[in-house]
C-alpha atoms as a PDB file:
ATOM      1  CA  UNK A   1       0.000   0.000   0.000  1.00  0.00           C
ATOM      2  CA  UNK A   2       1.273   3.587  -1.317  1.00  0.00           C
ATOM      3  CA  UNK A   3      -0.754   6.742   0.334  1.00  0.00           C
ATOM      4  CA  UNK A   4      -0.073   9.533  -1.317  1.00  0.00           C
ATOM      5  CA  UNK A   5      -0.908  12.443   0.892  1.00  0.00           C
ATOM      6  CA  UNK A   6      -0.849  15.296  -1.123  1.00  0.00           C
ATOM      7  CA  UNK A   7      -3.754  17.619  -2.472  1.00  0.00           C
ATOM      8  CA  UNK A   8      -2.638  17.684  -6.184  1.00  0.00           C
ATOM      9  CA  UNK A   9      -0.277  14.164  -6.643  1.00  0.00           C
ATOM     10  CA  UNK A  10       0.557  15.169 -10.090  1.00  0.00           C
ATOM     11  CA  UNK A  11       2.981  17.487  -8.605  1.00  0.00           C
ATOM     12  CA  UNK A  12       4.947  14.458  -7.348  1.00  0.00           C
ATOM     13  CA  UNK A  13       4.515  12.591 -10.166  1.00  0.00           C
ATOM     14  CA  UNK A  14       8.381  12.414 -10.958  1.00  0.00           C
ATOM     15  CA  UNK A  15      11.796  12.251  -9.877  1.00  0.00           C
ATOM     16  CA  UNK A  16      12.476  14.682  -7.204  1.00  0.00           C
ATOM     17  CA  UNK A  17      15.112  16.837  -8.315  1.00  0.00           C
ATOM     18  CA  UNK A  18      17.219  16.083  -4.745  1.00  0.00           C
ATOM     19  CA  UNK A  19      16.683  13.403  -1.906  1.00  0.00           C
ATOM     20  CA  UNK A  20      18.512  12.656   1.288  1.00  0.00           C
ATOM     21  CA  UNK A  21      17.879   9.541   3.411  1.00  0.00           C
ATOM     22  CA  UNK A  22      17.280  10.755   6.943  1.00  0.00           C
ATOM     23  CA  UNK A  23      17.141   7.812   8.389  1.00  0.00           C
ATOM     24  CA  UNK A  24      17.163   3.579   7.305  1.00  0.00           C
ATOM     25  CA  UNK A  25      16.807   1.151  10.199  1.00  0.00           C
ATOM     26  CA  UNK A  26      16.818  -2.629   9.807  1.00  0.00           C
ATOM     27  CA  UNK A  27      15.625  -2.899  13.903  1.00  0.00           C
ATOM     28  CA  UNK A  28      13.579  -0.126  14.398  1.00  0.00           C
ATOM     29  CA  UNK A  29       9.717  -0.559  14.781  1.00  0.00           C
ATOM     30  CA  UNK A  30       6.762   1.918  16.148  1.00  0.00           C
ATOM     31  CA  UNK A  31       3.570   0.854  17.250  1.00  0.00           C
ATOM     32  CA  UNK A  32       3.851  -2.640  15.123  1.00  0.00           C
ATOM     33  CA  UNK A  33       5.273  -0.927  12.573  1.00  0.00           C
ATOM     34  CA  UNK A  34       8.952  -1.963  11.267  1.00  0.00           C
ATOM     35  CA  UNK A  35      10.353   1.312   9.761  1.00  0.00           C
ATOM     36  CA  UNK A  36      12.447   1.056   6.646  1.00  0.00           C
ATOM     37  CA  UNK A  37      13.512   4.462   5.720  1.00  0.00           C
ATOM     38  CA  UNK A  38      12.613   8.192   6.132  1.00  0.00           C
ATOM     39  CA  UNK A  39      13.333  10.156   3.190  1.00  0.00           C
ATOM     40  CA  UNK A  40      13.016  13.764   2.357  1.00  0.00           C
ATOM     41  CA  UNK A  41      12.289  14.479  -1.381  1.00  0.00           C
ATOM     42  CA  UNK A  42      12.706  18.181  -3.057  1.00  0.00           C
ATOM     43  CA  UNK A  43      10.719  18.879  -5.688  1.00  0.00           C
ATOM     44  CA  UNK A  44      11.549  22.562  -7.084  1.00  0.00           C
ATOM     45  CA  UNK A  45       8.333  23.852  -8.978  1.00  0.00           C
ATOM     46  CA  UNK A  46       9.171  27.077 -10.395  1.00  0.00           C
ATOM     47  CA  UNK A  47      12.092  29.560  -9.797  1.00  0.00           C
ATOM     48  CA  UNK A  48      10.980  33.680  -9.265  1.00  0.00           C
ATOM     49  CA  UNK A  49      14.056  35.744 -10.309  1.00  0.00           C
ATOM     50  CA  UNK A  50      14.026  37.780  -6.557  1.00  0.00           C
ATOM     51  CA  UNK A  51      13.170  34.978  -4.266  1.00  0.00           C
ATOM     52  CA  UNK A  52      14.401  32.241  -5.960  1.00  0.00           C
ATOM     53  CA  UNK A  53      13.272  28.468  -6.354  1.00  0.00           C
ATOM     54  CA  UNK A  54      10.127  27.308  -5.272  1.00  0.00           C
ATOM     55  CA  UNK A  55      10.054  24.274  -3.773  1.00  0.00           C
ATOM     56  CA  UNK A  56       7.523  21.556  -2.380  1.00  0.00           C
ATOM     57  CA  UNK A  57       9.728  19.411   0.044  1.00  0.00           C
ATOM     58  CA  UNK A  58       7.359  16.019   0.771  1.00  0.00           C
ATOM     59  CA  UNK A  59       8.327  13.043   3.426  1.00  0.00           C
ATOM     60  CA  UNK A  60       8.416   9.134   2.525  1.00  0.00           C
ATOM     61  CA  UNK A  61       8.361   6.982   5.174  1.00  0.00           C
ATOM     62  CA  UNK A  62       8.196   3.401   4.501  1.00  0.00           C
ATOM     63  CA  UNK A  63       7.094   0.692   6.316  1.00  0.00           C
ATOM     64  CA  UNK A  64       6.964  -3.091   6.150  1.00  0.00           C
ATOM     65  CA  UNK A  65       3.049  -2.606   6.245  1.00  0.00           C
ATOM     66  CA  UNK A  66       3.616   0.624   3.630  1.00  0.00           C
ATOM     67  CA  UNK A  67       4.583   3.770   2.876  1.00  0.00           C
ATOM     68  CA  UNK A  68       3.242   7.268   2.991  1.00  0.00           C
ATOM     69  CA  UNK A  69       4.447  10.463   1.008  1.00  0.00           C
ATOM     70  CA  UNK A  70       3.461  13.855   3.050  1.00  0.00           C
ATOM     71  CA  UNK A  71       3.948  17.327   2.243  1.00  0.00           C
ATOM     72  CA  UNK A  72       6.582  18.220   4.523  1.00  0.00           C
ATOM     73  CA  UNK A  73       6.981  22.056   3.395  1.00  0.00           C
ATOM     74  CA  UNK A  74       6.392  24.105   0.416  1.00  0.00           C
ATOM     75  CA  UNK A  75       7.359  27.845  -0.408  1.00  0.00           C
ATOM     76  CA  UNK A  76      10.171  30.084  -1.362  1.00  0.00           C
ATOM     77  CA  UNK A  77      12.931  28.919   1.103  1.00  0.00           C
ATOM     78  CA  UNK A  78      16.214  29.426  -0.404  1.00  0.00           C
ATOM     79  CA  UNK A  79      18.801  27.218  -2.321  1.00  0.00           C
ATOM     80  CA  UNK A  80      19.680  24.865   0.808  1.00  0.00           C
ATOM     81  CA  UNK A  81      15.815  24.315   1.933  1.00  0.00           C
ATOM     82  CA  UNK A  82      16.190  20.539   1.406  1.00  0.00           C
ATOM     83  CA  UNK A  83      19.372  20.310   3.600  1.00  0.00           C
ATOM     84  CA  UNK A  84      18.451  22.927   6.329  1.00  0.00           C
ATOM     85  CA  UNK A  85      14.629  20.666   6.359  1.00  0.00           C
ATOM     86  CA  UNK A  86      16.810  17.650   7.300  1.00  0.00           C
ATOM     87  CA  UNK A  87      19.275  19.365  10.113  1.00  0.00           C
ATOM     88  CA  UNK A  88      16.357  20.666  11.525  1.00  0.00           C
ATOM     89  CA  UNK A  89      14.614  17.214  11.660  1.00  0.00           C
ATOM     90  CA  UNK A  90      17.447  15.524  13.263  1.00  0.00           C
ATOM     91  CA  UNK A  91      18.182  18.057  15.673  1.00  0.00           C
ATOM     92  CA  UNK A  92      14.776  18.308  17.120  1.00  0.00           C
ATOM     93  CA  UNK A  93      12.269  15.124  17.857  1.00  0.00           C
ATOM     94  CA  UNK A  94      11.155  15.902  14.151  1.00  0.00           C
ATOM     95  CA  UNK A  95      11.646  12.350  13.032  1.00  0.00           C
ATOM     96  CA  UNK A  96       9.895  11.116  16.279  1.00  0.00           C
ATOM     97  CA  UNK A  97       6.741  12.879  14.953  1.00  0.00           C
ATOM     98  CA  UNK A  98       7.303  12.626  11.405  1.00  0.00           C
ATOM     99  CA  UNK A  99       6.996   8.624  11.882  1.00  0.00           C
ATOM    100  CA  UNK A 100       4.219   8.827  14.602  1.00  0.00           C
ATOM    101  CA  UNK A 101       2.171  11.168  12.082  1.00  0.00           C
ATOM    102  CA  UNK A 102       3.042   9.052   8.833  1.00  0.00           C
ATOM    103  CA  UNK A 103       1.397   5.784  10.588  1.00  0.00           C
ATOM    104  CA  UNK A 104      -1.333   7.469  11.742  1.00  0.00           C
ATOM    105  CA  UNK A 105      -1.845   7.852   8.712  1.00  0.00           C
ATOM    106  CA  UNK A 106      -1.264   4.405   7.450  1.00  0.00           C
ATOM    107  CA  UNK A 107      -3.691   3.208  10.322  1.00  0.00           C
ATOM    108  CA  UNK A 108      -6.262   5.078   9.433  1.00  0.00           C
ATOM    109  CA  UNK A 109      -6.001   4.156   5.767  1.00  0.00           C
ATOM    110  CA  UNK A 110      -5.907   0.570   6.301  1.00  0.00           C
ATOM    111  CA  UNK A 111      -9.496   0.912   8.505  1.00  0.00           C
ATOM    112  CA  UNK A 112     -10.844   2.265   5.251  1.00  0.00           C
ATOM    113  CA  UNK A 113      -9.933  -0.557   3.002  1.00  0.00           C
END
């Protein structure tokens, strides 16, 4: 199972122009959940000649019961957005919540099925 979480998936629909592996865990397991990797994708949409690239900046976390792409943040936020994104993650509990919110989500998809 795939969840796409995002209001308008065609804007995903390709490579991301950058990713970085935050984390990828053989042991590591949350409520029943084994997680595999959490990944941060950049997807630059458009580039405005003052404030420079737009990017969407989405989440994949997968699972051994799934995987879940979020929007993790969007906007005009410089050329390093993907790499500042990730040191803030792992210097706050970000990936502690990032997981928690991701199977949530996967929970309550799998109750719909």
């Amino acid at each position: 199972m795939k969840i796409i979480d995002i209001s308008d998936p065609e804007r995903i629909n390709r490579f991301p122009d950058k990713s970085l592996t935050i984390f990828s865990e053989e042991n590591f397991s949350e409520h029943g959940y084994k997680i595999k990797k959490v990944e941060l994708r950049l997807f630059i949409e458009k580039t405005d000649e003052k404030l420079g690239p737009y990017s969407l900046i989405t989440s994949l976390v997968d699972t051994d019961k799934g995987s879940i792409e979020m929007v993790y943040l969007e906007g005009y936020h410089g050329k390093n957005t993907l790499e500042s994104s990730k040191d803030f993650l792992v210097s706050t509990l970000g990936i502690s919540s990032l997981i928690l919110r991701s199977i949530i989500a996967l929970e309550s998809a799998s109750k719909t099925d």
